[in-house]
Protein backbone atom coordinates (compact mmCIF):
# COMPACT_ATOMS: atom_id res chain seq x y z
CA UNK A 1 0.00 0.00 0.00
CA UNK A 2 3.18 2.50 0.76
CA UNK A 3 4.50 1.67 -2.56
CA UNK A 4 1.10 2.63 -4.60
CA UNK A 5 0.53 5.68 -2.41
CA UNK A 6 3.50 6.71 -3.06
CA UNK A 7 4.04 6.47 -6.38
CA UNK A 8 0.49 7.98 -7.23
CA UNK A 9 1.74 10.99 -5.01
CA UNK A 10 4.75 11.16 -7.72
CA UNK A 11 2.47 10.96 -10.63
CA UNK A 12 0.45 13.71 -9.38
CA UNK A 13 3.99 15.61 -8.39
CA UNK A 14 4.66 14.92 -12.13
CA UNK A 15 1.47 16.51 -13.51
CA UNK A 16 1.69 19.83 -11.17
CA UNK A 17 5.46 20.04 -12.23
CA UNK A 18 5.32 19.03 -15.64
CA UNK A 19 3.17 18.25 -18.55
CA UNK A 20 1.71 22.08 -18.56
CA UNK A 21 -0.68 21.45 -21.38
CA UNK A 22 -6.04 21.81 -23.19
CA UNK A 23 -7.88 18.78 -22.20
CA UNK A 24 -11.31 18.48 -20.41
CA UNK A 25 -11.50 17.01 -16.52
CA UNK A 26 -14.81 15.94 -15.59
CA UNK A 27 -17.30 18.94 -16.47
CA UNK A 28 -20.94 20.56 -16.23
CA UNK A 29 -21.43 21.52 -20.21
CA UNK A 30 -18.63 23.94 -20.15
CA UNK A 31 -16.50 24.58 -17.06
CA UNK A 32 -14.66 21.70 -14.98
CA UNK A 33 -17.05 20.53 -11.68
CA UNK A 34 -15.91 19.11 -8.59
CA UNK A 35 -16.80 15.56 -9.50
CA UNK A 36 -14.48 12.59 -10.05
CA UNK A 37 -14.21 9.82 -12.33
CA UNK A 38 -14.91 6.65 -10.35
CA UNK A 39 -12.41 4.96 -9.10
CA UNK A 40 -10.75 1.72 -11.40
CA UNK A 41 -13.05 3.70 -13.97
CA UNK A 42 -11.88 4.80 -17.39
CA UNK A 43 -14.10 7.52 -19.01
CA UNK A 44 -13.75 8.48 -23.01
CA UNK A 45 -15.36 11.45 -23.82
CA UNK A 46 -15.74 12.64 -27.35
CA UNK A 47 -16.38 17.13 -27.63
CA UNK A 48 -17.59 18.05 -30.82
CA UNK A 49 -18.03 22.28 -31.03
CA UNK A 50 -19.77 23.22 -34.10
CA UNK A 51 -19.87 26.98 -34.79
CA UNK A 52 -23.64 28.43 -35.52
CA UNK A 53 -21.80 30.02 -38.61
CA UNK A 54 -19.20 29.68 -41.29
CA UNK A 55 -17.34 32.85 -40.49
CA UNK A 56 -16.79 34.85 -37.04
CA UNK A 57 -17.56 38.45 -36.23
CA UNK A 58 -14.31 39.41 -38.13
CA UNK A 59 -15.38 37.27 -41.14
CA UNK A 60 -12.11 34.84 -40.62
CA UNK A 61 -13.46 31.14 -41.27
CA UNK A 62 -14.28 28.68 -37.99
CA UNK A 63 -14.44 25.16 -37.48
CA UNK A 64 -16.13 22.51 -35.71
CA UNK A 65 -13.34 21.45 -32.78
CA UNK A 66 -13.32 18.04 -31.44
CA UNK A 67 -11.50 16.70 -28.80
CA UNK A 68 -11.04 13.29 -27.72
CA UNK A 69 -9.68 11.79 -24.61
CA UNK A 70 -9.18 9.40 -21.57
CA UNK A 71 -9.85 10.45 -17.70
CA UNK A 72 -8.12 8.20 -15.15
CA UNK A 73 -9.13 8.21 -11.51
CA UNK A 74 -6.46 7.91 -9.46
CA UNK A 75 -7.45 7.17 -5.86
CA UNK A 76 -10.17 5.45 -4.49
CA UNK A 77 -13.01 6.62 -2.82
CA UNK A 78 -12.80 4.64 0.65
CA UNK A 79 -10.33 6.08 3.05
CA UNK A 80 -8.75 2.87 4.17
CA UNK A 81 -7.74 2.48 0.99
CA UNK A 82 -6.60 5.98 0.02
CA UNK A 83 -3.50 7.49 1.47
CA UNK A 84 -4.41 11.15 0.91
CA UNK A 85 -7.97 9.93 3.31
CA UNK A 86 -10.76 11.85 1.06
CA UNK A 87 -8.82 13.39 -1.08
CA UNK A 88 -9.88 11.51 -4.69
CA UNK A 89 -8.20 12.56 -7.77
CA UNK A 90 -8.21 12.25 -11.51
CA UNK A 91 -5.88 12.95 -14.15
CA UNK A 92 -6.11 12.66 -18.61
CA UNK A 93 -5.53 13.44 -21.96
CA UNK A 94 -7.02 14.60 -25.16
CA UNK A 95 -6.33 15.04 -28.78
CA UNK A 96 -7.67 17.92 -30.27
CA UNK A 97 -8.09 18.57 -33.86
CA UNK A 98 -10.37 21.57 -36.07
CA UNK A 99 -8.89 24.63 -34.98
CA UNK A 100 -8.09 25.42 -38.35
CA UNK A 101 -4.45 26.78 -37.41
CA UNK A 102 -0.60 25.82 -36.85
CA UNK A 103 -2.17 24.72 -33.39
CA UNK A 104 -3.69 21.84 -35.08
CA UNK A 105 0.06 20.53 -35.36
CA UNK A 106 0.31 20.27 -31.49
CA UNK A 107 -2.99 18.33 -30.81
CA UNK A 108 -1.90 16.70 -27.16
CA UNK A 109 -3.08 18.40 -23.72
CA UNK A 110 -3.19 16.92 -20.87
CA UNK A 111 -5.18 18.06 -17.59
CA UNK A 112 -5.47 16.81 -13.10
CA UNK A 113 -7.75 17.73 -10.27
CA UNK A 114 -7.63 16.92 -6.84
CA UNK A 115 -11.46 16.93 -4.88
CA UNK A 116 -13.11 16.22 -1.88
CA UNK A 117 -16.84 15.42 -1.72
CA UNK A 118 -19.40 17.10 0.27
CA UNK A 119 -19.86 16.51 3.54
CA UNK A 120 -16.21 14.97 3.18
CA UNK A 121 -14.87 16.56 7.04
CA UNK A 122 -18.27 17.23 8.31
CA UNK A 123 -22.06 18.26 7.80
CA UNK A 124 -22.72 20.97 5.18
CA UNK A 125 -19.39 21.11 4.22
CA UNK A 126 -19.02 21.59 -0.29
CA UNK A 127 -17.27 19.59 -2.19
CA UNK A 128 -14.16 21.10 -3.31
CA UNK A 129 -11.67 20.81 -6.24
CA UNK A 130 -8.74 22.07 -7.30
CA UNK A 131 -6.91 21.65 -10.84
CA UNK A 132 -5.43 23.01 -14.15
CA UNK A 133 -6.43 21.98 -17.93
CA UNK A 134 -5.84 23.11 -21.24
CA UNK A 135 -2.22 22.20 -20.21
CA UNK A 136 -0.39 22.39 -24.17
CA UNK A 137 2.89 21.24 -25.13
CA UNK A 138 4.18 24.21 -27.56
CA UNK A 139 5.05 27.28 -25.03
CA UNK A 140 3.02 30.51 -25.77
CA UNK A 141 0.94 28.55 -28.72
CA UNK A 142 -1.10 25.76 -26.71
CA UNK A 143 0.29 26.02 -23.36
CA UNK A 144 -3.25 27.63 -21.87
CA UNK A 145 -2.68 26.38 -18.54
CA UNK A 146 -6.08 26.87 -16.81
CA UNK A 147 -6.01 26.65 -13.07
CA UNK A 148 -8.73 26.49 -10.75
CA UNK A 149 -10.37 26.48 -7.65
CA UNK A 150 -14.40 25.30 -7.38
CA UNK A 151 -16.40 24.47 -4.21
CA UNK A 152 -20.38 22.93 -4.90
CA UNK A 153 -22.95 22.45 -2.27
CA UNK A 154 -26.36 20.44 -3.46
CA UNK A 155 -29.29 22.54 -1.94
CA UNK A 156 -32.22 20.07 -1.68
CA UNK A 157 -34.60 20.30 -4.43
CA UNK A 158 -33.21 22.79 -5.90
CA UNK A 159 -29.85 21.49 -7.54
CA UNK A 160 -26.20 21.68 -7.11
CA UNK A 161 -24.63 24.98 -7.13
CA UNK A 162 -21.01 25.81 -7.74
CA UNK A 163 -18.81 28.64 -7.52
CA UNK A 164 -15.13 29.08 -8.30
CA UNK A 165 -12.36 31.00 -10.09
CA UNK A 166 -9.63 30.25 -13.05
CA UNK A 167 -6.41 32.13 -13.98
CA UNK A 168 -4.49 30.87 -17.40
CA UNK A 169 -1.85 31.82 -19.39
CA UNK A 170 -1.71 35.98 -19.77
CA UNK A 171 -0.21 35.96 -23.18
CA UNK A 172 -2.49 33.72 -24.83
CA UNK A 173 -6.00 34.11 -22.83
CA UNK A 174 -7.35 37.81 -24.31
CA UNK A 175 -9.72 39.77 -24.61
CA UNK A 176 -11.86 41.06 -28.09
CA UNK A 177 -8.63 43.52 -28.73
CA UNK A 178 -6.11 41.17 -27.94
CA UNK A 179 -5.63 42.45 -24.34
CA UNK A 180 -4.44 40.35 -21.40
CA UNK A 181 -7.42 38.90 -19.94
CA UNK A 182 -6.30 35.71 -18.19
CA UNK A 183 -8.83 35.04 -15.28
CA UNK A 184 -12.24 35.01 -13.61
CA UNK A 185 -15.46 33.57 -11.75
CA UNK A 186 -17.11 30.78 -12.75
CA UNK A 187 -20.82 30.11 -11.34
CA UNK A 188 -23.16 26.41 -12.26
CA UNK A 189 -26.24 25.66 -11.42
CA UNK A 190 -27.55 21.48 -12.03
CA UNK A 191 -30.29 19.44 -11.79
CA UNK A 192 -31.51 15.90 -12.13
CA UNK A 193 -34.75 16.34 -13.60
CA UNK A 194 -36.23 13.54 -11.15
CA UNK A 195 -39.65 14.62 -12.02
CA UNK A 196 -39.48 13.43 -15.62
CA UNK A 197 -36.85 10.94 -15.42
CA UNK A 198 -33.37 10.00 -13.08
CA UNK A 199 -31.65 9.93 -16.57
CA UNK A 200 -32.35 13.60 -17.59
CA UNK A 201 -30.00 16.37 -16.31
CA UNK A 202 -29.89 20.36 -16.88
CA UNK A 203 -27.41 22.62 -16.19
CA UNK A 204 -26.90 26.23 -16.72
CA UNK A 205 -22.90 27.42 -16.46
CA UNK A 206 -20.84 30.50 -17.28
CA UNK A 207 -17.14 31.45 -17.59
CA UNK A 208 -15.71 34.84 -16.75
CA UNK A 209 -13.45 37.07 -19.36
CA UNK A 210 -13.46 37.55 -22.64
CA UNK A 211 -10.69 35.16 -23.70
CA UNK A 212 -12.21 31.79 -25.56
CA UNK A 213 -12.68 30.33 -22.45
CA UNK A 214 -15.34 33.16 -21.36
CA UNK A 215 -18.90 31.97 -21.79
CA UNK A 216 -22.44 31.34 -20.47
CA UNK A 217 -23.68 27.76 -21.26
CA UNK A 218 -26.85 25.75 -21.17
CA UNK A 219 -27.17 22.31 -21.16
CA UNK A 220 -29.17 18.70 -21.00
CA UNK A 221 -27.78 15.39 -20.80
CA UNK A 222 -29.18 11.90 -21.18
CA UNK A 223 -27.95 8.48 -19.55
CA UNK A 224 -28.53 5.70 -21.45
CA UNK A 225 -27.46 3.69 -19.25
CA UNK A 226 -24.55 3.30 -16.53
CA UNK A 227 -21.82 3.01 -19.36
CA UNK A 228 -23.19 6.05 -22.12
CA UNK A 229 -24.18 9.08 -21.35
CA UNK A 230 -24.51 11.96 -24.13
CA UNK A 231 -24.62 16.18 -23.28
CA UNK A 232 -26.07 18.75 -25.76
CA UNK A 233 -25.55 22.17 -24.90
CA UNK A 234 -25.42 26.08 -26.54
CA UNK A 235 -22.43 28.26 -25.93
CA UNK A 236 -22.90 32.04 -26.03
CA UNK A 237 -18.98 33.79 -25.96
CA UNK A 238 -18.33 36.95 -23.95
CA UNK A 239 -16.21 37.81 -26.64
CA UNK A 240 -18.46 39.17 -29.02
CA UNK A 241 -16.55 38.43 -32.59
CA UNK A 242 -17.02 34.92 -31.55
CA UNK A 243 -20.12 33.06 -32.99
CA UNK A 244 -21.65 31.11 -30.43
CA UNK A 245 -21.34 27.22 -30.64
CA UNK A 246 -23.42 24.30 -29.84
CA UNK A 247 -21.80 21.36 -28.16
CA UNK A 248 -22.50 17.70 -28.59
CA UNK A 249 -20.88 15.34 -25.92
CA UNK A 250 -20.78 11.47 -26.09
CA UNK A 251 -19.44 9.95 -22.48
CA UNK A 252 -18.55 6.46 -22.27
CA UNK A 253 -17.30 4.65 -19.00
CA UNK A 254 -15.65 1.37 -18.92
């Protein structure tokens, strides 16, 4: 048990240190959440973002993105089997491909988080997460390097809410006149839409700044079962020579 615990604690050393590179932890439709993979779980997501039109604001040509990729969990759930106690963690991958540039060349980012649940260290307490994606391997090109901090608390009926805030890379996240504008709040509101079925869920999300991470998001999702899930969602940039996006999302656990 030393031997595993500590040689997950110098995998996750490795990622914080590292492999600075965009990838997509476990999400709501747009911004990462504080959930984790299960644990001895892989999960294979597959992003497409198509663009509601051919051109942007500026008239330069977009593309639908898609991004494909692993999540690994990395510590169990039980704390007699976890050396960090509630601490659970996950860590991926993804291949990304359409943005229509040189950055098309360097398609490999890579992404962590570290959570605890709710209720993890006593009653009421939120779940909390902390973690960096869009980690790219070309500096200043795909190097976004997207940390954050979220905390969620489920309030009865009513959904999950979450809260948190993200700081990137200054020279590449900007704003509508290429300005530095590198951080900000995210919010999340989510459902299970028990009253027409446990499979439906709706979320409602948003992203601070104007960079292309800034956006406010809606969402639905639908479990087939406990192995496929599949999101649909509308993106609406801050940035306003973006043209919004719709997102389709196919989840698959195994």
């Amino acid at each position: 048990m030393r031997k595993i615990c500590l040689t997950l604690m110098a995998i996750m050393l490795l990622l914080f240190s590292i492999i600075r590179a965009e990838a997509t932890p476990s999400t709501h439709v747009w911004t990462p959440s504080t959930d984790i993979q299960p644990y001895k779980k892989i999960h294979l997501t597959a992003d497409w973002y198509a663009p509601t039109q051919d051109t942007d604001k500026t008239g330069a040509p977009v593309h639908v993105l898609q991004v494909y990729g692993p999540t690994f969990s990395l510590l169990s759930d039980k704390p007699e089997d976890n050396c960090l106690g509630k601490v659970i963690a996950e860590a991926g991958f993804d291949y990304k491909k359409g943005l229509g540039t040189q950055l098309d060349k360097s398609p490999l980012y890579f992404h962590y988080k570290l959570a605890v649940p709710e209720d993890a260290y006593g009653k009421g307490m939120p779940a909390l997460a902390i973690g960096e994606f869009d980690m790219g391997t070309k500096p200043d090109e795909t190097n976004n390097n997207v940390l954050y901090f979220k905390a969620a608390r489920t309030i009865g009926k009513v959904g999950r809410f979450s809260a948190g805030y993200f700081t990137g890379n200054r020279n590449l996240l900007l704003d509508k006149n290429g300005a530095k504008d590198n951080d900000g709040l995210m919010f999340t509101w989510e459902r299970t839409m028990t009253e027409i079925s446990d499979r439906l869920w709706a979320c409602v999300d948003y992203q601070g700044s104007q960079s292309v991470y800034g956006a406010l998001n809606y969402g639905f999702a639908w479990k087939f079962n406990d192995h496929l899930a599949a999101i649909v969602g509308y993106d609406q940039y801050n940035n306003p020579n973006l043209r919004d996006t719709i997102t389709f999302q196919i989840d698959i656990d195994f």
